[in-house]
Structures are given as structure tokens and as C-alpha cells.
Protein backbone atom coordinates (compact mmCIF):
# COMPACT_ATOMS: atom_id res chain seq x y z
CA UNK A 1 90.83 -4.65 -104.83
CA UNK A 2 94.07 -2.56 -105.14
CA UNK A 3 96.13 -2.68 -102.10
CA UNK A 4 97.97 0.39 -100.67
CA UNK A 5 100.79 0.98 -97.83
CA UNK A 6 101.31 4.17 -96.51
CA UNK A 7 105.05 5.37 -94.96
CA UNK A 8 104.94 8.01 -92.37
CA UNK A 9 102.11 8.43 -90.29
CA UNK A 10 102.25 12.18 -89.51
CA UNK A 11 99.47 14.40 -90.44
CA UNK A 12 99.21 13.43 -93.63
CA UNK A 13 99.96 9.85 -93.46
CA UNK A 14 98.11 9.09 -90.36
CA UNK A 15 95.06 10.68 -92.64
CA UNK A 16 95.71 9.03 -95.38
CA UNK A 17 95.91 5.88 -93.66
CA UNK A 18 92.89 6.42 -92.10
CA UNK A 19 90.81 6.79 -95.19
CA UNK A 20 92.20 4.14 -96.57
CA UNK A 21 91.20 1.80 -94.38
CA UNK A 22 87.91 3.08 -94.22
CA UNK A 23 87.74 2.39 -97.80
CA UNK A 24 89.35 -1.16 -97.03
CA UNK A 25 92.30 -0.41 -99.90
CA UNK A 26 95.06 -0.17 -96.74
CA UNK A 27 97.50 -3.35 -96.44
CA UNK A 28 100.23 -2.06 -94.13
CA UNK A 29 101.74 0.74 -92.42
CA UNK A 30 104.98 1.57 -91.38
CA UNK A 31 107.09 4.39 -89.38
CA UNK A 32 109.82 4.93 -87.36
CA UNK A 33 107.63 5.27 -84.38
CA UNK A 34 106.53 1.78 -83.77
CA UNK A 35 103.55 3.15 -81.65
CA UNK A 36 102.40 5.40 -84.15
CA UNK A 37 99.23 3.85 -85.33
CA UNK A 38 98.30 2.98 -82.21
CA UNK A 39 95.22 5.72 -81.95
CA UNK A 40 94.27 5.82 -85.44
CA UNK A 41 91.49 3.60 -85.73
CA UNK A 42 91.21 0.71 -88.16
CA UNK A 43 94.63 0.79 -89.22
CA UNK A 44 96.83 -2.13 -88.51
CA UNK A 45 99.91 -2.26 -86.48
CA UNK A 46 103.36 -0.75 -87.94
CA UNK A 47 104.80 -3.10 -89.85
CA UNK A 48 108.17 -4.49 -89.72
CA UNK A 49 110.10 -2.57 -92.61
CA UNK A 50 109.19 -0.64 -95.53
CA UNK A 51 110.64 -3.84 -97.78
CA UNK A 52 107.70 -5.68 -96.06
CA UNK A 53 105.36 -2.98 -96.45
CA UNK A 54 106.18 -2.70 -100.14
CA UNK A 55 105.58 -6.81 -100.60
CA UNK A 56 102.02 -6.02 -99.32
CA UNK A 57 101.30 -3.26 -101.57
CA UNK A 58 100.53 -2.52 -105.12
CA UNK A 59 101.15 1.12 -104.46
CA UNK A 60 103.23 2.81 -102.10
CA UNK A 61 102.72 6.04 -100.53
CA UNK A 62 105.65 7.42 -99.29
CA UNK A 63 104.25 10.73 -96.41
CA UNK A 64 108.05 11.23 -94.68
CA UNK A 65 108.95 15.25 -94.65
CA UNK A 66 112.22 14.96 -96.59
CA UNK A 67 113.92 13.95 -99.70
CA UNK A 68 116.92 12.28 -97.65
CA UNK A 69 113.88 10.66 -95.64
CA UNK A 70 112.13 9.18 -98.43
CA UNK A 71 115.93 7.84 -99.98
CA UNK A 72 116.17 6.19 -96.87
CA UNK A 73 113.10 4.61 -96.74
CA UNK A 74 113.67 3.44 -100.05
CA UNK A 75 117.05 2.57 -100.35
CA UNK A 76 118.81 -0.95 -98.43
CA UNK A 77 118.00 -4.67 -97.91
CA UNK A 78 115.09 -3.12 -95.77
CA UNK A 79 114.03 -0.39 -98.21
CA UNK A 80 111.31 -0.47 -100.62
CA UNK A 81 112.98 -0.70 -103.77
CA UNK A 82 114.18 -4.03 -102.17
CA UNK A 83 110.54 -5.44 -103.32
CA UNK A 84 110.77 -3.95 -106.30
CA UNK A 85 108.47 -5.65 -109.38
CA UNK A 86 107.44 -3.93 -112.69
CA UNK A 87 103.89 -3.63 -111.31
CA UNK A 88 104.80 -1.77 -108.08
CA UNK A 89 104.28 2.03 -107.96
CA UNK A 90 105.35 4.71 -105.40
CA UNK A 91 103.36 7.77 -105.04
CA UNK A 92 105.46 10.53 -103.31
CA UNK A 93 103.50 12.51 -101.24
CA UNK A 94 106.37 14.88 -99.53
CA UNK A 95 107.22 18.06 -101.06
CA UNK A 96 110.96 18.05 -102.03
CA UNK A 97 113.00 19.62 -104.36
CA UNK A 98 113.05 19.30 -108.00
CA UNK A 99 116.45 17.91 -108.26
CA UNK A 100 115.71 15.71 -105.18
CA UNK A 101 113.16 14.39 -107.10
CA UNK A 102 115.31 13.66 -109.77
CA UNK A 103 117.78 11.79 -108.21
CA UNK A 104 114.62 9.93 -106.38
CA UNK A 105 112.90 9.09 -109.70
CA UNK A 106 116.61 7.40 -111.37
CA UNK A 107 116.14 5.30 -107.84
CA UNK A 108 113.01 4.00 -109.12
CA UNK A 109 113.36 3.93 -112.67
CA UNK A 110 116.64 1.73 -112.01
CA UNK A 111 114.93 -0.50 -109.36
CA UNK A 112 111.74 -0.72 -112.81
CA UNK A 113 109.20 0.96 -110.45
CA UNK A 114 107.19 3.52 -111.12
CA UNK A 115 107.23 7.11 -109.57
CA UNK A 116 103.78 9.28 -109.13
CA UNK A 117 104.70 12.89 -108.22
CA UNK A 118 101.90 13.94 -105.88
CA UNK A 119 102.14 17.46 -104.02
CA UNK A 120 98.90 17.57 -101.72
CA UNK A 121 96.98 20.24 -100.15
CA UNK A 122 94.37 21.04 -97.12
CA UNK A 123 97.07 18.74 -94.69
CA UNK A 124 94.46 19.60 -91.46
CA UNK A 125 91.56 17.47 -93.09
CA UNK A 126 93.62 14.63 -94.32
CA UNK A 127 91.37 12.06 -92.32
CA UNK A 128 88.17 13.45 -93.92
CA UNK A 129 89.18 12.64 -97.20
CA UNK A 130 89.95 16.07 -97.84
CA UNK A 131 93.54 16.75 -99.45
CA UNK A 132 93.54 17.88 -102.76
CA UNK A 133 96.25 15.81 -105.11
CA UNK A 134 98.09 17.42 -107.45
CA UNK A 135 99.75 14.87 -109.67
CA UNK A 136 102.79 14.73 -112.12
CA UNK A 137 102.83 11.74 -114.00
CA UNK A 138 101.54 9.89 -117.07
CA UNK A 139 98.09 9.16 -118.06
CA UNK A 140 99.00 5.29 -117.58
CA UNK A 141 100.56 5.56 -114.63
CA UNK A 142 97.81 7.94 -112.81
CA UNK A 143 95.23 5.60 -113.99
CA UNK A 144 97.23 2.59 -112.39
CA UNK A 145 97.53 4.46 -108.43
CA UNK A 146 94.36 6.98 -109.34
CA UNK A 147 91.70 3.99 -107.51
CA UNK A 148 94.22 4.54 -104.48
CA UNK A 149 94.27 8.52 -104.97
CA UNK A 150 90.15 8.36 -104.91
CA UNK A 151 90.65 6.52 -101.77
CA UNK A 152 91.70 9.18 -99.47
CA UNK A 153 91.18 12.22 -101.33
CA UNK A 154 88.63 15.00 -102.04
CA UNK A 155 89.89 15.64 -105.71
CA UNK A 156 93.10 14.59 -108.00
CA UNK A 157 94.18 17.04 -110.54
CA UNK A 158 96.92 16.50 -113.21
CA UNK A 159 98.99 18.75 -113.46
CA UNK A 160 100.95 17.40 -116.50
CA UNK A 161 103.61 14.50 -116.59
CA UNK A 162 106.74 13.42 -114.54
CA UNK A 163 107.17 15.68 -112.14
CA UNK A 164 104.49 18.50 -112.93
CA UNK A 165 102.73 17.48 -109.52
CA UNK A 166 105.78 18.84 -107.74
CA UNK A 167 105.83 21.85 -109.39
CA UNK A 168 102.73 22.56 -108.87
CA UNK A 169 102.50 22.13 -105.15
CA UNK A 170 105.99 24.26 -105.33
CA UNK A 171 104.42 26.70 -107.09
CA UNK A 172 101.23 26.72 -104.88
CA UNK A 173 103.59 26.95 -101.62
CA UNK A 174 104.79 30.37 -103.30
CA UNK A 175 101.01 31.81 -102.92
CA UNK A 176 100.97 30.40 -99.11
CA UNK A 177 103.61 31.54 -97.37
CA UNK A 178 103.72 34.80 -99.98
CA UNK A 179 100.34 35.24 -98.65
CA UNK A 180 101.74 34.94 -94.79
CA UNK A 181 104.04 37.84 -95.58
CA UNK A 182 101.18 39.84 -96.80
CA UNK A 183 99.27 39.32 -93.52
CA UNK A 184 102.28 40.22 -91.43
CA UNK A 185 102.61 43.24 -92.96
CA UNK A 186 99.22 43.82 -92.90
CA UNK A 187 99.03 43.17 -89.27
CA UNK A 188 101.87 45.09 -88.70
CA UNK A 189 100.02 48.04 -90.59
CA UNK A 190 96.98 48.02 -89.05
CA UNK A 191 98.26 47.23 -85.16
CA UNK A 192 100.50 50.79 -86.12
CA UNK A 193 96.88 52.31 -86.48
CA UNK A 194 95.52 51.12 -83.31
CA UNK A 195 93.28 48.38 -85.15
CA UNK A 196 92.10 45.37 -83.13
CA UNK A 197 94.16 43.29 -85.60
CA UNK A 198 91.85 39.72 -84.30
CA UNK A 199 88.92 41.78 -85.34
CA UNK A 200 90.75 41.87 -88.47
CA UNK A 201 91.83 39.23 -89.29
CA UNK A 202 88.26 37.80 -88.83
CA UNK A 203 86.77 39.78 -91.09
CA UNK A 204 89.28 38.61 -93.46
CA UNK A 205 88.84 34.98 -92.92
CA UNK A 206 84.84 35.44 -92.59
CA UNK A 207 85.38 37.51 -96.97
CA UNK A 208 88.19 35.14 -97.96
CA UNK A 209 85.36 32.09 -99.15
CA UNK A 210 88.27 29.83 -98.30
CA UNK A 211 90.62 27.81 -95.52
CA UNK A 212 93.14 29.56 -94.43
CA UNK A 213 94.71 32.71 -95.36
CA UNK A 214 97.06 35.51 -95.17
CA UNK A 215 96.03 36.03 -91.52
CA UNK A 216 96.30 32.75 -90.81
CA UNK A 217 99.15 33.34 -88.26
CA UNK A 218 98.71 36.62 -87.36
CA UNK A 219 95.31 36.25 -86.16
CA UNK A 220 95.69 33.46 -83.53
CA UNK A 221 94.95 33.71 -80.07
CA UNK A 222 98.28 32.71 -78.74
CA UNK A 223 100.89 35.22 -78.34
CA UNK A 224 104.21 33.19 -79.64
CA UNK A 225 106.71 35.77 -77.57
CA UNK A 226 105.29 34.59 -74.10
CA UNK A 227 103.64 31.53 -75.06
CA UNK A 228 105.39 28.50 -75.54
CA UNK A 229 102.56 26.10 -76.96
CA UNK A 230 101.85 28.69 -79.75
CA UNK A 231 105.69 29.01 -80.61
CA UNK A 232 106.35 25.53 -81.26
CA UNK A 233 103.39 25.95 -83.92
CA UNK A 234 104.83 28.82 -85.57
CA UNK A 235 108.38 26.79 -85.66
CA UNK A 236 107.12 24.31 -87.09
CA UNK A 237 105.18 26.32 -90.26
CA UNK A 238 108.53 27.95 -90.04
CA UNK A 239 110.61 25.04 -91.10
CA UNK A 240 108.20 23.97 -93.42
CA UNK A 241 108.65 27.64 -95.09
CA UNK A 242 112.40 27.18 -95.16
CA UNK A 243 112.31 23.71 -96.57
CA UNK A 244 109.28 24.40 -99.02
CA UNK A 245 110.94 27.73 -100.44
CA UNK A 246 114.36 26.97 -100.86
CA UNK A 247 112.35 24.37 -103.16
CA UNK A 248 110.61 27.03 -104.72
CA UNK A 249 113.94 29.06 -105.27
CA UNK A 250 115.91 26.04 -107.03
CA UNK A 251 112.66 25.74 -109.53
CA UNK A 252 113.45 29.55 -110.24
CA UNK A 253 116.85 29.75 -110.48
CA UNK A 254 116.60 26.36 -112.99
CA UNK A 255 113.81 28.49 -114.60
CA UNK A 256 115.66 31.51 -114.88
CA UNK A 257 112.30 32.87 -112.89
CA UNK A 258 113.00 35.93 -110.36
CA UNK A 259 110.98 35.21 -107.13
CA UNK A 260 112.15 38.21 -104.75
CA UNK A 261 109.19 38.01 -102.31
CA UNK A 262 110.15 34.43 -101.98
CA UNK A 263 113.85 35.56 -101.52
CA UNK A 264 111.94 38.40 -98.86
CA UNK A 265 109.73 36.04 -96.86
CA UNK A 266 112.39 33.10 -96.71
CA UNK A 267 114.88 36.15 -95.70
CA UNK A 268 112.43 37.68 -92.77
CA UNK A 269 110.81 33.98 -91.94
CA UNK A 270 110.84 34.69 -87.98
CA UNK A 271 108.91 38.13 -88.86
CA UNK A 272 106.24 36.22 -91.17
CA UNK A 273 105.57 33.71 -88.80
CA UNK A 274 105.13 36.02 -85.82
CA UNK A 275 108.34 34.56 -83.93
CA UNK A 276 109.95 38.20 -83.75
């Protein structure tokens, strides 16, 4: 059976990790926390180094936040690319810009590995074999890490070739955090008009036929002003909005696209997430 190792064991790691032991395809683990598979059942211990990881593993699946965290991971006499063999393959699960990904894929193609593109979606039920792939690569090499994909998630989609996965989970951040700026002002709106804006944002969730939402933020419990459990969540959406659109802005600017609401919601972040 195919053999994966996973890098990063955050929420998307840890739950893709998770299912893939359950499906017994998992061979290592490995993150900078040495503790951090400790809880996660079924999963073995973090391994030594990611060059170790990669020795155990026909695919790679590389879950760190950044770009300059997956070069890093990949890069040195500990690194990945350090294993490298023609039959290894990487599937990059972080979002990261387009020209990060560029200068990540002439790693790889100069190391003779190959590079699977893979923005995911639905992060919360990662351990339920629910993210949603969307992959940029070529019908050869999805078909070589797809057995892996089916491992851990609820569908794979192909988006196109190199790199169309990343665009589309760009593009696909755009509607998300587009969609937070709509409930702000929304909530802003309605609170104006003496609306119970929880009552709202219910009903919104209860119509929408889907996770999530535009109310997503605004309709929590947790006041983020006074309440310092429910601010550290909206930071942390908040740096993912900074880091996901200034993505989204470089694919626009490259595409000669316009994007002002992206330009508005990374401008008035703070606002969108509820933080001011």
C-alpha cells in the first residue's frame, strides 16, 4: 500500500494524519513540536526530521502555514528534498502565494520530485475525512498521490494543471473572507436598526444550506472587545485573511484582475473580523 508522511500537525495536519492512519496509508509524522502527536490517536510519534520522514514516504504532505515554512522544511541536509528520488511526490497543502509557489516548485523540479498543488477546504472537519481538495497538477501525477488524497478526504477536484489547485483555493478565499465583510456590514446594518443581530445571524446560517457563512463571525457568542478567549479566535482568522489575500491580490495584479473588495476587506480587516 502507498505510504504517506504528513508535516505539520495543526488543524489540518493533525486531521489529516488522523485519517490516514485510520486508513493505515500513514508512515511518519513530523513537527516542530515534538509532543504534537501525542493526543491524536493512532498516529506514531514525531519523527526525527522531515529528511527521515521523506525516506518513509512515497508522498509527502507538507500542512505548515507558510511558504518560508514549507522552504524550510524542505530545504538542508535535514530537509525533504534531501531524500529526494524520481518516485517521491510532495503534495502542498498550505495556501501560499503564486510566486511562492513558483520558487517552491523550481525546488522540487531541481531536487526531480514532483509537486501536487492542493488548496483544501472545510479545515474544522479535517479528522472526519472531510476537507475538500482542490488540486493543480497533471493527470499522471494526481493519479500517482490521488490513493493518498482518497485517504483523508471527502472529495478531490482538479482544478487544471501545475498550480491551478492554488488558484483555486485563492480564488475561493476571495468568496470567504468577501463574504465576512458582507456580514459585518450587515451586522452593522441591522444592530443600527435595533435587530437582535444573533437572531440574525441564525436565521441566516439555519437558509444558507451550508457551513459557515457571512455571519460566521459576527454571530458568535463571545464579545471579542471584553473577551479575551474570543479575540485570540478572531486574530487568528485575521492573520489568515492578511496572509490569504495579499495572495489573492498578487494573482490579480499578475492577472491584471481589479479586486477592490479584496483591497476593502484586507484594508478594514480588524472591522471584518469584529476586533474594532
Amino acid at each position: 500500500m502507498i505510504k504517506a508522511g504528513v508535516i505539520g500537525l495543526g488543524v489540518i495536519g493533525s486531521g489529516v494524519a488522523l485519517c490516514l492512519a485510520r486508513a493505515g496509508m500513514l508512515a511518519a509524522v513530523y513537527d516542530v513540536r515534538k509532543n504534537a502527536a501525542d493526543e491524536l490517536e493512532g498516529v506514531p510519534p514525531v519523527i526525527s526530521s522531515p529528511r527521515e520522514l521523506a525516506e518513509k514516504s512515497d508522498v509527502v504532505i507538507i500542512a505548515v502555514v507558510s511558504a518560508e515554512q514549507t522552504i524550510d522544511v524542505l530545504n538542508g541536509p535535514d530537509g525533504v528534498l534531501a531524500a529526494a528520488r524520481p518516485d517521491l511526490n510532495i503534495v502542498l497543502v498550505a495556501t501560499v502565494s503564486l510566486e511562492a509557489l513558483q520558487k517552491i516548485r523550481a525546488l522540487t523540479d531541481a531536487a526531480g520530485v514532483g509537486l501536487v498543488d492542493c488548496g483544501v477546504t472545510g479545515g474544522q472537519a479535517a479528522r472526519t475525512n472531510g476537507l475538500v481538495c482542490l488540486v493543480g497538477a497533471t493527470p499522471e501525477r494526481l493519479a500517482a498521490v490521488k490513493p493518498v488524497l482518497d485517504g483523508f478526504a471527502k472529495s478531490v477536484a482538479h482544478m487544471g494543471g501545475p498550480n491551478a489547485g492554488m488558484a483555486a483555493k485563492i480564488a475561493r478565499n476571495v468568496v470567504v473572507y468577501g463574504c465576512l465583510r458582507a456580514g459585518y456590514e450587515g451586522a452593522s446594518l441591522a444592530r443600527a436598526a435595533g435587530v437582535d443581530v444573533r437572531q440574525l445571524a441564525q436565521v441566516i446560517e439555519d437558509s444558507s444550506g451550508g457551513v459557515g457563512g457571512p455571519m460566521m463571525l459576527m454571530g458568535r457568542p463571545g464579545d471579542p472587545l471584553t473577551n479575551p478567549d474570543e479575540a485570540k479566535v478572531r486574530e487568528y482568522v485575521l492573520g489568515l485573511m492578511h496572509k490569504d489575500l495579499d495572495a489573492a491580490l498578487d494573482l490579480g495584479k499578475a492577472l491584471h484582475i481589479p479586486l477592490p473588495l479584496v483591497e476593502l476587506t484586507q484594508a478594514t480587516g480588524r472591522e471584518t473580523t469584529g476586533l474594532k
